[in-house]
Protein backbone atom coordinates (compact mmCIF):
# COMPACT_ATOMS: atom_id res chain seq x y z
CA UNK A 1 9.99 0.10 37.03
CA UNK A 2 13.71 -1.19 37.79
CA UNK A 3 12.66 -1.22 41.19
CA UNK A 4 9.67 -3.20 41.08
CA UNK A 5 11.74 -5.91 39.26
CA UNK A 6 14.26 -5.87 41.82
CA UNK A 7 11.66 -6.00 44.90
CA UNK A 8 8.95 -8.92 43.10
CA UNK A 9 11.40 -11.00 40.81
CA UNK A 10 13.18 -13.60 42.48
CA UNK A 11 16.82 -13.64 43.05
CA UNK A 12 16.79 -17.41 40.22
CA UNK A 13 15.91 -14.96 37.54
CA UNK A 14 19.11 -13.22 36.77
CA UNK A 15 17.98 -12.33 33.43
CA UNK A 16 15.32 -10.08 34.72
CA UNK A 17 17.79 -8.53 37.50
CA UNK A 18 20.92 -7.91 35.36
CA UNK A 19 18.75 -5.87 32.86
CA UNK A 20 17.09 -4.17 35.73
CA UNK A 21 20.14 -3.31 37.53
CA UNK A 22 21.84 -2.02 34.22
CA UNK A 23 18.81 0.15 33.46
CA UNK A 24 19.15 1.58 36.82
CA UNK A 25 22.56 2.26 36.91
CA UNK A 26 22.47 4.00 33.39
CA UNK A 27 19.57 6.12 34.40
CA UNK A 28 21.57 7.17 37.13
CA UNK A 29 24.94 8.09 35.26
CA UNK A 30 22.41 9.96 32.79
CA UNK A 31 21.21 12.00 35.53
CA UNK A 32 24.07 12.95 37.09
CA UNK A 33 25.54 13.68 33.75
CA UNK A 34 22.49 15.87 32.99
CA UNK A 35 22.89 17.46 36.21
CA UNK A 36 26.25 18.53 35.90
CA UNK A 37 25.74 19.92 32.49
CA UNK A 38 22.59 21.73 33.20
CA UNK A 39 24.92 23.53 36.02
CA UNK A 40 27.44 24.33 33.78
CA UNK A 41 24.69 26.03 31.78
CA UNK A 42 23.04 27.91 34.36
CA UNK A 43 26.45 29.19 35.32
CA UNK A 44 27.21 31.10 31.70
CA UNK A 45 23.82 32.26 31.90
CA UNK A 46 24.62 33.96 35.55
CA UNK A 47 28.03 35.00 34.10
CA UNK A 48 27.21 36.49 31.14
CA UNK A 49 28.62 33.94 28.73
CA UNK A 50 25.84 33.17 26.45
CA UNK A 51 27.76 31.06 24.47
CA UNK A 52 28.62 28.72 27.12
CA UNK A 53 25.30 28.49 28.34
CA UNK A 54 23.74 27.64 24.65
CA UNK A 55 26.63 25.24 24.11
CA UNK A 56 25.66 23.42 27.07
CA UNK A 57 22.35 23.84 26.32
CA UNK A 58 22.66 21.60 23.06
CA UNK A 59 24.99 19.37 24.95
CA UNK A 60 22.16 18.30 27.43
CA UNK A 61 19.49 18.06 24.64
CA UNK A 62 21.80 15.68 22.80
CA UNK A 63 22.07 13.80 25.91
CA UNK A 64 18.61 13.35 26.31
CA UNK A 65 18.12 12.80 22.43
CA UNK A 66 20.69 10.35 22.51
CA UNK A 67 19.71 8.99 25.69
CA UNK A 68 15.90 8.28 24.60
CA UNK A 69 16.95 6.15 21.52
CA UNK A 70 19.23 4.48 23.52
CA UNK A 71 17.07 3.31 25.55
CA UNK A 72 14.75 2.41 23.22
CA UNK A 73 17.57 -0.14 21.59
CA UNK A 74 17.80 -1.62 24.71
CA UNK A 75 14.54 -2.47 25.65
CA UNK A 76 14.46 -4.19 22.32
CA UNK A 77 16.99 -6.08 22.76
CA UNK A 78 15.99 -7.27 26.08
CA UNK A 79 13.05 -8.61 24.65
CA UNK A 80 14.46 -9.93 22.34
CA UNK A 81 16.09 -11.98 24.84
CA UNK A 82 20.01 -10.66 24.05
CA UNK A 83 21.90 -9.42 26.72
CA UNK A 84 24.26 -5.93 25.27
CA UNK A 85 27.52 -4.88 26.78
CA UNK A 86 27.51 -1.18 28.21
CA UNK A 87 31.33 -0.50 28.64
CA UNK A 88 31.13 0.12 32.64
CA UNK A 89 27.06 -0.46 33.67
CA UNK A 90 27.24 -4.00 32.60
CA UNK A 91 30.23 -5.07 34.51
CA UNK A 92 29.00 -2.98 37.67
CA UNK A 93 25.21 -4.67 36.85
CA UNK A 94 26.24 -8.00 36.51
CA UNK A 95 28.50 -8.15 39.79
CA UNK A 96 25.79 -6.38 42.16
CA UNK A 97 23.06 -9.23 40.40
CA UNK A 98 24.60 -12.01 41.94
């Protein structure tokens, strides 16, 4: 969906591409995150460390949790017309929109 924003809105409408760009690079960071930690579990389960791997386990489904509702706030608040500060997306979102 980010992509289709950035591809049919026009370049005027920075509105539309700042939140588009910040969705995208937060989706990314999740996923990478998610990645990472998903290794991390797979690698107690090979080594034998069940505890690791169920620690990591809830780690990732926290992420995910935590991920869902935040994305959830956000969309609301897009259309609600407000713009919200994500510590290092926003700044990265709002230089590659111009």
């Amino acid at each position: 969906m980010c992509l289709l924003v950035l591809i049919k809105e026009p370049k005027t409408n920075m509105f539309a591409r700042f939140h588009a760009l910040q969705a995208l690079l937060l989706h990314g960071g999740i996923l990478a995150l998610g990645i990472v930690i998903n290794m991390l579990a797979r690698a107690g389960n090979v080594a034998g460390e069940h505890g690791m791997a169920i620690f990591f386990d809830v780690i990732g489904g926290l992420l995910k949790f935590g991920a869902f509702v935040g994305f959830i706030i956000l969309g609301i608040l897009a259309l609600q017309m407000k713009t919200p500060k994500i510590p290092v997306v926003s700044d990265l979102a709002e230089k590659f929109s111009k």
